[in-house]
Structures are given as structure tokens and as C-alpha cells.
PDB file of N, CA and C in Angstrom:
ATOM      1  N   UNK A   1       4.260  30.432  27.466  1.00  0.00           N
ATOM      2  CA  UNK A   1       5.208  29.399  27.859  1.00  0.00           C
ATOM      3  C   UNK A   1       6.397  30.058  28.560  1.00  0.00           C
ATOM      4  N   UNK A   2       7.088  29.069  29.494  1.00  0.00           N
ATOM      5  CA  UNK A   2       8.134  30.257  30.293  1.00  0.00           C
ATOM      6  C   UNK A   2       9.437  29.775  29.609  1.00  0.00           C
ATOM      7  N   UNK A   3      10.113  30.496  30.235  1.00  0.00           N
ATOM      8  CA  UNK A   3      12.022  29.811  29.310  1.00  0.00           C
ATOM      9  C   UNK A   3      12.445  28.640  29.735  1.00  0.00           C
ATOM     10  N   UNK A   4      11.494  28.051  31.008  1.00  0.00           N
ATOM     11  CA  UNK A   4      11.926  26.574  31.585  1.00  0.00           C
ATOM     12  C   UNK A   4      11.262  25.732  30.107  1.00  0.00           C
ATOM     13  N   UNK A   5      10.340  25.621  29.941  1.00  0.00           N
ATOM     14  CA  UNK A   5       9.196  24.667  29.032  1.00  0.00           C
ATOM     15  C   UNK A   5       9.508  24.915  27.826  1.00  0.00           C
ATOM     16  N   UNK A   6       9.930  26.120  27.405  1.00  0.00           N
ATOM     17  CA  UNK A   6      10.909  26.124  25.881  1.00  0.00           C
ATOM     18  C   UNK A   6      12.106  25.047  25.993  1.00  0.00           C
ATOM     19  N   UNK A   7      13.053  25.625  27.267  1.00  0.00           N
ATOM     20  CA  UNK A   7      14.481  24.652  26.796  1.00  0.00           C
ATOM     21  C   UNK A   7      14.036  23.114  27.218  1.00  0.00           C
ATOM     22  N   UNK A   8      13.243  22.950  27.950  1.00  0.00           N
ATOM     23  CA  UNK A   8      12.673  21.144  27.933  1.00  0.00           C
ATOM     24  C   UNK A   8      12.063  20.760  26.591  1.00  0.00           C
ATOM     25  N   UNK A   9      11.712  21.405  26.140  1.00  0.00           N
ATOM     26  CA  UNK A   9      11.149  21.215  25.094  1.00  0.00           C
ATOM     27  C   UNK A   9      12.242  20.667  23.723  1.00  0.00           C
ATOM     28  N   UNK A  10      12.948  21.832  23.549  1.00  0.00           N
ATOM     29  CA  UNK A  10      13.959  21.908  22.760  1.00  0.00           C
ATOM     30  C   UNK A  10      14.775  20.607  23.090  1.00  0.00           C
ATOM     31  N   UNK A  11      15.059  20.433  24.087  1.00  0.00           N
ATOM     32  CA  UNK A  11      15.702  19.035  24.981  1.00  0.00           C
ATOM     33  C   UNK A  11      15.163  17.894  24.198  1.00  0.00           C
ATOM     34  N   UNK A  12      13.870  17.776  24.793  1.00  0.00           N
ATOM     35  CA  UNK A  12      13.097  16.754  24.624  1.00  0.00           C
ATOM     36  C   UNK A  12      13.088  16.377  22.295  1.00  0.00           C
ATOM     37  N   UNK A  13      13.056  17.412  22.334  1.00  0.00           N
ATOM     38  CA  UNK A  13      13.373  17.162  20.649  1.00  0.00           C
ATOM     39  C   UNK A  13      14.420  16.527  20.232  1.00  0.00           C
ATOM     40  N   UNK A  14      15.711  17.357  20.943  1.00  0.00           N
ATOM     41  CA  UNK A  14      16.973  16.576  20.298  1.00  0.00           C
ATOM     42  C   UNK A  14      17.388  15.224  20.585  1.00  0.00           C
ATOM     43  N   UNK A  15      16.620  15.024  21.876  1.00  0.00           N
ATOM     44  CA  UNK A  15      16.823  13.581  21.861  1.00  0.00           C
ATOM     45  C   UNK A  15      16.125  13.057  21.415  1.00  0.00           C
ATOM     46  N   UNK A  16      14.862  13.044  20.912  1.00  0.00           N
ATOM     47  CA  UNK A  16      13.489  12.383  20.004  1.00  0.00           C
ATOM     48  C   UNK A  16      14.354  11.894  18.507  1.00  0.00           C
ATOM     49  N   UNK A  17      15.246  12.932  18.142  1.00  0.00           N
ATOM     50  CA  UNK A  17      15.390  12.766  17.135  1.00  0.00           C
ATOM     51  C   UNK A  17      17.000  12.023  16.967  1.00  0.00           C
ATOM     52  N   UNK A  18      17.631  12.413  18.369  1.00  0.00           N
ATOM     53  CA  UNK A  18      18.992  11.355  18.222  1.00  0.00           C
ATOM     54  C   UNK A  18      18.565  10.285  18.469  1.00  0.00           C
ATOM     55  N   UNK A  19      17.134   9.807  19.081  1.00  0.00           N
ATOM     56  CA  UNK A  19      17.126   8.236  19.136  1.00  0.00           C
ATOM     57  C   UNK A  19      16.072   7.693  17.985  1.00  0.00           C
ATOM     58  N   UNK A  20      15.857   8.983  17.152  1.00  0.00           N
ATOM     59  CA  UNK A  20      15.640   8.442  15.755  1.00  0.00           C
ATOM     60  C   UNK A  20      16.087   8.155  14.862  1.00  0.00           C
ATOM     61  N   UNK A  21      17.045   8.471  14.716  1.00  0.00           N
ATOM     62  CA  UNK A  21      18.381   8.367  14.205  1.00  0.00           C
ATOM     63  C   UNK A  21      19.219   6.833  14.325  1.00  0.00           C
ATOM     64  N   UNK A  22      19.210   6.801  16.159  1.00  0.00           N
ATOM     65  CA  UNK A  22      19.853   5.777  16.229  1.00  0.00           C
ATOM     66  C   UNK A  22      19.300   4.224  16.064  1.00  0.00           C
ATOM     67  N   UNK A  23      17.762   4.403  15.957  1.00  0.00           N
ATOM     68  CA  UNK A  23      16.993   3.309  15.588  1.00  0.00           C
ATOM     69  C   UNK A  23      16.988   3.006  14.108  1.00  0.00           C
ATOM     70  N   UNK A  24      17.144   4.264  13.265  1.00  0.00           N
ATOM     71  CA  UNK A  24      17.300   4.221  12.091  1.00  0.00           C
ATOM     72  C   UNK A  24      18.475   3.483  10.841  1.00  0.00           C
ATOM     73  N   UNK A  25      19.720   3.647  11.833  1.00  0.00           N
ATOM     74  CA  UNK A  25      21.145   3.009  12.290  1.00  0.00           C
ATOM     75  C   UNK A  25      20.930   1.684  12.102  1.00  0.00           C
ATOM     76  N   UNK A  26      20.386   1.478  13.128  1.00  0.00           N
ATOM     77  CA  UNK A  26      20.328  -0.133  13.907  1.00  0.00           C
ATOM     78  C   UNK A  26      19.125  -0.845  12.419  1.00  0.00           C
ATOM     79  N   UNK A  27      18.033  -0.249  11.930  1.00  0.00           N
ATOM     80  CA  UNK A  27      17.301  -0.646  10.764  1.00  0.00           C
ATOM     81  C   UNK A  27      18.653  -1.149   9.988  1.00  0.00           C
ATOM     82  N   UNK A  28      19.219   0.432   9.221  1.00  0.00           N
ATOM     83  CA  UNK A  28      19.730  -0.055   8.233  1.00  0.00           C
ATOM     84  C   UNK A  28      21.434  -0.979   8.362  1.00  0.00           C
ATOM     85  N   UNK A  29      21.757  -0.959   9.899  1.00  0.00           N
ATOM     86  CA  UNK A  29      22.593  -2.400   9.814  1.00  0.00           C
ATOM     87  C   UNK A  29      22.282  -3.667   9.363  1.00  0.00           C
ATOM     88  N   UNK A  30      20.921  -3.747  10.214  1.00  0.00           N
ATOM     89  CA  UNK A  30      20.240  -5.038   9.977  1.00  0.00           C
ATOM     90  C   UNK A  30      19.677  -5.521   8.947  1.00  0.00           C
ATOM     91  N   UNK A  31      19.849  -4.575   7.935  1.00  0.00           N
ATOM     92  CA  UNK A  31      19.035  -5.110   6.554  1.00  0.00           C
ATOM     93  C   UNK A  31      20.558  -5.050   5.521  1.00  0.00           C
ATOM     94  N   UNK A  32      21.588  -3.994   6.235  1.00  0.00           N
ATOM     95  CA  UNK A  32      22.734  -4.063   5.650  1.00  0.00           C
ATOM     96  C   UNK A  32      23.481  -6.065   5.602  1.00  0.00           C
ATOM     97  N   UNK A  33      23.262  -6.242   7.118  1.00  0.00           N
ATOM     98  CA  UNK A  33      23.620  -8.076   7.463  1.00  0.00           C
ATOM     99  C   UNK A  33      23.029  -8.931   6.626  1.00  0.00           C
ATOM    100  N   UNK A  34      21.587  -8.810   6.842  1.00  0.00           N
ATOM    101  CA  UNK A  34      20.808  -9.599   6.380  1.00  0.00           C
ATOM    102  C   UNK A  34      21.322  -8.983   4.642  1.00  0.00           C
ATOM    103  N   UNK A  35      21.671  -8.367   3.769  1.00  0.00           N
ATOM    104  CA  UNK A  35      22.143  -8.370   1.999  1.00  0.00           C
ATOM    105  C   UNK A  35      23.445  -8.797   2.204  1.00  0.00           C
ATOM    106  N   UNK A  36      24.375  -8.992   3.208  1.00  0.00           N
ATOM    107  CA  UNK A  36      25.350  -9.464   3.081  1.00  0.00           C
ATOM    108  C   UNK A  36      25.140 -11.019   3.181  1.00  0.00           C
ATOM    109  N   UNK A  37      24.110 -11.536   3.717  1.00  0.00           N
ATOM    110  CA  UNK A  37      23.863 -12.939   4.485  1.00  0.00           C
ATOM    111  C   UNK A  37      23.642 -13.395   2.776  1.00  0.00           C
ATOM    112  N   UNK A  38      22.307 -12.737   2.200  1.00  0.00           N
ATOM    113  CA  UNK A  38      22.022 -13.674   1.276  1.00  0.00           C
ATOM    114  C   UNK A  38      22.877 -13.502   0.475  1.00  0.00           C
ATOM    115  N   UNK A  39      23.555 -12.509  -0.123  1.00  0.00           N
ATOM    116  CA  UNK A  39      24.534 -12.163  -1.520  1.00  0.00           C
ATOM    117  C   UNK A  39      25.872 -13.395  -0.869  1.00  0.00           C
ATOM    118  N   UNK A  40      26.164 -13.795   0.245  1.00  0.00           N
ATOM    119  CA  UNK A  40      27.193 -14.668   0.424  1.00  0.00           C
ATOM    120  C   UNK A  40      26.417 -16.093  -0.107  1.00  0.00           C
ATOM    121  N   UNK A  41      25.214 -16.493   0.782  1.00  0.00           N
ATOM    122  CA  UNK A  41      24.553 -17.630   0.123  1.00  0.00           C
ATOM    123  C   UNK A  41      24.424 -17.819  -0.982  1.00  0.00           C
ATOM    124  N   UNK A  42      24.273 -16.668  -2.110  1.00  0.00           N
ATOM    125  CA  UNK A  42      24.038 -17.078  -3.987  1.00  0.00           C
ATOM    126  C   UNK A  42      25.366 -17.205  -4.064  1.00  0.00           C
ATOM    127  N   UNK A  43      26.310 -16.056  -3.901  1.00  0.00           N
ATOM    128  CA  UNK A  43      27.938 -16.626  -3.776  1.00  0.00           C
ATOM    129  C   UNK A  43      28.104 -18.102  -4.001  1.00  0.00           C
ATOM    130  N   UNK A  44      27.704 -18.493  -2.680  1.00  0.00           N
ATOM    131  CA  UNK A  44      28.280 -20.005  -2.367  1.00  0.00           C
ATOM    132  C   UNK A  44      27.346 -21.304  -3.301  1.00  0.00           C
ATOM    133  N   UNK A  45      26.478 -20.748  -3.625  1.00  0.00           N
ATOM    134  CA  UNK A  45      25.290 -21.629  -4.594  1.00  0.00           C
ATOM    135  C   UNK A  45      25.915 -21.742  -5.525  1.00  0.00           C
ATOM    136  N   UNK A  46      26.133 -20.977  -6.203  1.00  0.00           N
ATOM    137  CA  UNK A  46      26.380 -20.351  -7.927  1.00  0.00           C
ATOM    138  C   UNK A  46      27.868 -20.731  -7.802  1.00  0.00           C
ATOM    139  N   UNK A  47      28.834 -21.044  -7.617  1.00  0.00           N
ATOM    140  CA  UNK A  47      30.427 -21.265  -7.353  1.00  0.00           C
ATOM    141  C   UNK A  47      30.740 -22.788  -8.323  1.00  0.00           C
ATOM    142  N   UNK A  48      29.559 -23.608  -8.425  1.00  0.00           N
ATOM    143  CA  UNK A  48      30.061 -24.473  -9.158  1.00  0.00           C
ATOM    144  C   UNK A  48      29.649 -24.106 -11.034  1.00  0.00           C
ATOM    145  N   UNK A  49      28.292 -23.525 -11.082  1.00  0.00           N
ATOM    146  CA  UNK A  49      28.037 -23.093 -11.926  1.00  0.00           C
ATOM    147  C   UNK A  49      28.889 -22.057 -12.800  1.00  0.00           C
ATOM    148  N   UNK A  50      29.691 -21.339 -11.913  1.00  0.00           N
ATOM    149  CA  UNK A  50      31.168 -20.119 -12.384  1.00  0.00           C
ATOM    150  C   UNK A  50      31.922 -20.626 -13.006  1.00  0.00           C
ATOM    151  N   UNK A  51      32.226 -22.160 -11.881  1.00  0.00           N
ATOM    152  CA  UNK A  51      33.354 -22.779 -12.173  1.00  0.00           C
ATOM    153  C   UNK A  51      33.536 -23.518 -13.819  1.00  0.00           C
ATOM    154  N   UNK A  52      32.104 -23.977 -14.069  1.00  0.00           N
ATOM    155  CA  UNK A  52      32.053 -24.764 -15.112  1.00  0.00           C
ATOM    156  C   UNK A  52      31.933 -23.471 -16.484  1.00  0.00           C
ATOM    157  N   UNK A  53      31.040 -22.641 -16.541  1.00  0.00           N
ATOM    158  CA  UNK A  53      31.560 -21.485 -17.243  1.00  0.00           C
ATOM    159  C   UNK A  53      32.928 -21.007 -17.461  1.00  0.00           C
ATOM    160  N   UNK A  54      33.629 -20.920 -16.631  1.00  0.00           N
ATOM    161  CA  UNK A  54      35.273 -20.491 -16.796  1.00  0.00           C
ATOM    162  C   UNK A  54      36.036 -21.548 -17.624  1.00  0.00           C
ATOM    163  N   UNK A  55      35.595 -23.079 -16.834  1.00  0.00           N
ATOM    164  CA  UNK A  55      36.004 -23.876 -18.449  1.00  0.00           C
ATOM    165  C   UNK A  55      35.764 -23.956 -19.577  1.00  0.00           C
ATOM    166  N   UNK A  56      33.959 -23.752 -19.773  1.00  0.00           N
ATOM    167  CA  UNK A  56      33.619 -23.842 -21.110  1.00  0.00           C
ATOM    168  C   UNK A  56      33.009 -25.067 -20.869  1.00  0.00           C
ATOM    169  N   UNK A  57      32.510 -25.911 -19.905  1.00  0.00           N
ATOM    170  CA  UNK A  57      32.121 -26.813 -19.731  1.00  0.00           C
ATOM    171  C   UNK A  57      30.405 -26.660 -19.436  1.00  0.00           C
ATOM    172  N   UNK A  58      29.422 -27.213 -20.219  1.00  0.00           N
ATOM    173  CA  UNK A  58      28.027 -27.133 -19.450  1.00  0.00           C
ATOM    174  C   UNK A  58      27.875 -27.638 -18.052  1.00  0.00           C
ATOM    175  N   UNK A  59      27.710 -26.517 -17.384  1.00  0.00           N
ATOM    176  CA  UNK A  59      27.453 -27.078 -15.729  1.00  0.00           C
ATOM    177  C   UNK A  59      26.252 -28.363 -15.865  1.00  0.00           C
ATOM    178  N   UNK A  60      26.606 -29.637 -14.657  1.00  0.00           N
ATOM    179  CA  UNK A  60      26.182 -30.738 -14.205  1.00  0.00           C
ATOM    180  C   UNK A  60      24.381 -30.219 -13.316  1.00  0.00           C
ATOM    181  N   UNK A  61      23.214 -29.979 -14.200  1.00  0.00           N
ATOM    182  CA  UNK A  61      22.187 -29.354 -13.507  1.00  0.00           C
ATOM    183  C   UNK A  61      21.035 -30.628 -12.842  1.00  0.00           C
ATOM    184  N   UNK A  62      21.105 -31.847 -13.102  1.00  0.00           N
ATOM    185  CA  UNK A  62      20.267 -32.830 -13.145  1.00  0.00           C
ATOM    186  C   UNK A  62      20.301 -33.818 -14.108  1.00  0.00           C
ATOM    187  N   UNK A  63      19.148 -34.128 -13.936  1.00  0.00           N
ATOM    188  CA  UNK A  63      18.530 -35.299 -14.767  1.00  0.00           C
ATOM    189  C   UNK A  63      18.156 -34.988 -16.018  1.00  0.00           C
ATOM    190  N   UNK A  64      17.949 -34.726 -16.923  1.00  0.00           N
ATOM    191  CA  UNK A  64      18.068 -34.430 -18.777  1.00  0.00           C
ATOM    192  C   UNK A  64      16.928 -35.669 -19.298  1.00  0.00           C
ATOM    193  N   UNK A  65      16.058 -35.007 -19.447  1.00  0.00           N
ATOM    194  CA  UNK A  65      14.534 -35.717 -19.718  1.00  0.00           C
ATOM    195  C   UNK A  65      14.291 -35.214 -21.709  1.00  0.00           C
ATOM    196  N   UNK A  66      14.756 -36.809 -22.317  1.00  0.00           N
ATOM    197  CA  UNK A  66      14.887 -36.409 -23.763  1.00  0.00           C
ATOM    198  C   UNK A  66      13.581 -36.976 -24.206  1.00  0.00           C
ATOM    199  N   UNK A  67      12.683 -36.951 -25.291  1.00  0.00           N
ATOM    200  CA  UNK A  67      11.379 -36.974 -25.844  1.00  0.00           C
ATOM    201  C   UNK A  67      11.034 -36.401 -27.078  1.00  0.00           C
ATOM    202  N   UNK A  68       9.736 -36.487 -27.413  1.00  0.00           N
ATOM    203  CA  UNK A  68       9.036 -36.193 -28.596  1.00  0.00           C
ATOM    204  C   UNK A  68       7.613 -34.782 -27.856  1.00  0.00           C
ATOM    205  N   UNK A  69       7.299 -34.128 -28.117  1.00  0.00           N
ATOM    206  CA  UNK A  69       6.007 -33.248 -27.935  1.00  0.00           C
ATOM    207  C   UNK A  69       5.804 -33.375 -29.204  1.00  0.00           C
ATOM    208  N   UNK A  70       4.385 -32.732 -28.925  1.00  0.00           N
ATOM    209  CA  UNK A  70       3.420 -32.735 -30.115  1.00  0.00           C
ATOM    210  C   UNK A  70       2.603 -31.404 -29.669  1.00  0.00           C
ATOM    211  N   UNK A  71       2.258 -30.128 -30.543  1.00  0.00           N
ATOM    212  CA  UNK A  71       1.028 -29.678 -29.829  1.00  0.00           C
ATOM    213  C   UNK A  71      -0.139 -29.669 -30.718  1.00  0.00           C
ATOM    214  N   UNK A  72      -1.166 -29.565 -30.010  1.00  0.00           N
ATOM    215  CA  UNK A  72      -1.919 -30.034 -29.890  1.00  0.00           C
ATOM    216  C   UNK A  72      -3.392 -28.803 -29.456  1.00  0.00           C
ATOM    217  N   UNK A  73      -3.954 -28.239 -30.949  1.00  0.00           N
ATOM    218  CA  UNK A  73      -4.782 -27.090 -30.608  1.00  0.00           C
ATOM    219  C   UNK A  73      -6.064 -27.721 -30.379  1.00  0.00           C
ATOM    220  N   UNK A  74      -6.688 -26.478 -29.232  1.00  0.00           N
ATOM    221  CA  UNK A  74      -7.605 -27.386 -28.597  1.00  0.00           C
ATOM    222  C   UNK A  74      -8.935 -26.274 -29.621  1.00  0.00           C
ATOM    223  N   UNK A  75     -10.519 -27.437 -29.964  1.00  0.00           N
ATOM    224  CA  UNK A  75     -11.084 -27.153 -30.683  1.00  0.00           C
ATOM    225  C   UNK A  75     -12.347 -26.992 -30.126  1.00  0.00           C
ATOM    226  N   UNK A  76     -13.341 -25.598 -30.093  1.00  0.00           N
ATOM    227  CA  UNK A  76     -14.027 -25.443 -29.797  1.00  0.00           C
ATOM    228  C   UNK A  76     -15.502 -26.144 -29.906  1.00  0.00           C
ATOM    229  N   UNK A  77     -16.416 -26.782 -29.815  1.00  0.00           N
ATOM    230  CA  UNK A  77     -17.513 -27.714 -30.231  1.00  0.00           C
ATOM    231  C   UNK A  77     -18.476 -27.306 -29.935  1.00  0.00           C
ATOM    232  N   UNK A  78     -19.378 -26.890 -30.338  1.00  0.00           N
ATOM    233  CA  UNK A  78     -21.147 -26.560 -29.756  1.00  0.00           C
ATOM    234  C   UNK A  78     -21.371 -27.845 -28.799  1.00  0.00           C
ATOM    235  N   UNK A  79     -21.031 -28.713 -29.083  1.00  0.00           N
ATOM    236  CA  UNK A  79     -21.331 -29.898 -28.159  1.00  0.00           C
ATOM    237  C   UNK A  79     -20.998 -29.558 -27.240  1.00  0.00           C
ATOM    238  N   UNK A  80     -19.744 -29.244 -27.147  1.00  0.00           N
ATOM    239  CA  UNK A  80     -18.595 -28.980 -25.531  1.00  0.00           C
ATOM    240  C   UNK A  80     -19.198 -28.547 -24.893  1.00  0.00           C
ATOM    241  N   UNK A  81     -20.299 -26.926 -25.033  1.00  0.00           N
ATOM    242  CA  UNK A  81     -20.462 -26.073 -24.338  1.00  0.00           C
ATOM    243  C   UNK A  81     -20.913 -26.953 -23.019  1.00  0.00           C
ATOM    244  N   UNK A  82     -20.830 -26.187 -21.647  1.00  0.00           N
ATOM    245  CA  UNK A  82     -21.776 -26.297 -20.442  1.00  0.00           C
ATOM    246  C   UNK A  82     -23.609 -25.970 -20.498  1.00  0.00           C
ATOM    247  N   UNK A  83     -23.978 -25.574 -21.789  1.00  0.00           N
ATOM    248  CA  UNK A  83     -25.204 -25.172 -21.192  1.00  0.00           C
ATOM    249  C   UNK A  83     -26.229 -26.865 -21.223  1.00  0.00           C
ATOM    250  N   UNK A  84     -27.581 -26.595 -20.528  1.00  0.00           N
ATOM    251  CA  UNK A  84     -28.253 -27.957 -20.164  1.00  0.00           C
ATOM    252  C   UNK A  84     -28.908 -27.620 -21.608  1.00  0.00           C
ATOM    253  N   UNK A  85     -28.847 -29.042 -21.585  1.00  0.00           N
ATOM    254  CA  UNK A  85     -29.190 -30.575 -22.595  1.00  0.00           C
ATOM    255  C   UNK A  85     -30.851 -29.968 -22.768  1.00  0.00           C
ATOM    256  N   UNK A  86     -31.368 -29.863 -23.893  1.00  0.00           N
ATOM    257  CA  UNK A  86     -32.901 -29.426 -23.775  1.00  0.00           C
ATOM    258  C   UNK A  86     -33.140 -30.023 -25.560  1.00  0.00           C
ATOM    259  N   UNK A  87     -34.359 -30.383 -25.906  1.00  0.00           N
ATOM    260  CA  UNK A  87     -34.854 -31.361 -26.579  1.00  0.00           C
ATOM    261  C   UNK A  87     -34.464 -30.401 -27.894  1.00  0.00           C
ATOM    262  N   UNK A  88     -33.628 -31.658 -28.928  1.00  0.00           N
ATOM    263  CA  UNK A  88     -32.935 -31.406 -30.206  1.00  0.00           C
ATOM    264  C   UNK A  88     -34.399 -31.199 -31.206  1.00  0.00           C
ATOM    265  N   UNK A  89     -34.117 -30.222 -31.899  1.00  0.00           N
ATOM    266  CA  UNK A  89     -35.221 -30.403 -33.402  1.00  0.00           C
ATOM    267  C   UNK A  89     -34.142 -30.892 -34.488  1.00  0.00           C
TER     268      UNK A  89
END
């Protein structure tokens, strides 16, 4: 190799790698924006929910669906099974 094709070379690296760098930059702005974007949106979600905590008040979440359950274990049956129906002794 001659001393021209070394220093192009060497050239050609440092900028390979300053515009790796600077793409790398530009990544982590954009993911830097985009955690600022959503952490402002839960911010602004969650602000009434704070609010009612700081009083001591249960935050206002909906509709409040009051009732009875029962549970209810489910019971295995030889009958139940899926297999075909074939003549009882």
C-alpha cells in the first residue's frame, strides 16, 4: 500500500466513525423526546389522581358496580368427557 491509500484510508475512518457518532446523537435525542413526550402525558393523566391523594380523598375512577359472587368449582364427570358414545354394558 503507498502513503497516499494509508492516509485515505485513515481519512475515510474518521469520518465513518464521526458520522457514527453523529447518527448515534440524533438516535439518542429522539428517543430522549419521545421519554420526555410520554413521561409529560402520564404527568398530565395522573394530576387528578395526585390531586385527590394529597387530600385524602378517593379519586372519582367511574362507575362502582356493587353485587353478590358466588364461586363456583367446576366438577369433573365421566359423562363430560369428549370421547364417542359407544354401547353401555
Amino acid at each position: 500500500m503507498t502513503l497516499l491509500q494509508r492516509i485515505l484510508g485513515a481519512l475515510l475512518a474518521v469520518v465513518l466513525v464521526v458520522v457514527g457518532f453523529v447518527f448515534a446523537w440524533v438516535i439518542l435525542v429522539v428517543a430522549a423526546a419521545l421519554a420526555l413526550v410520554i413521561w409529560g402525558w402520564l404527568w398530565w393523566r395522573t394530576r387528578e389522581l395526585r390531586r385527590a391523594v394529597e387530600r385524602g380523598v378517593p379519586p372519582q375512577t367511574g362507575v362502582i358496580v356493587e353485587g353478590e359472587y358466588r364461586v363456583e368449582r367446576e366438577e369433573h364427570r365421566l359423562e363430560d368427557d369428549d370421547r364417542p358414545e359407544g354401547p353401555r354394558r
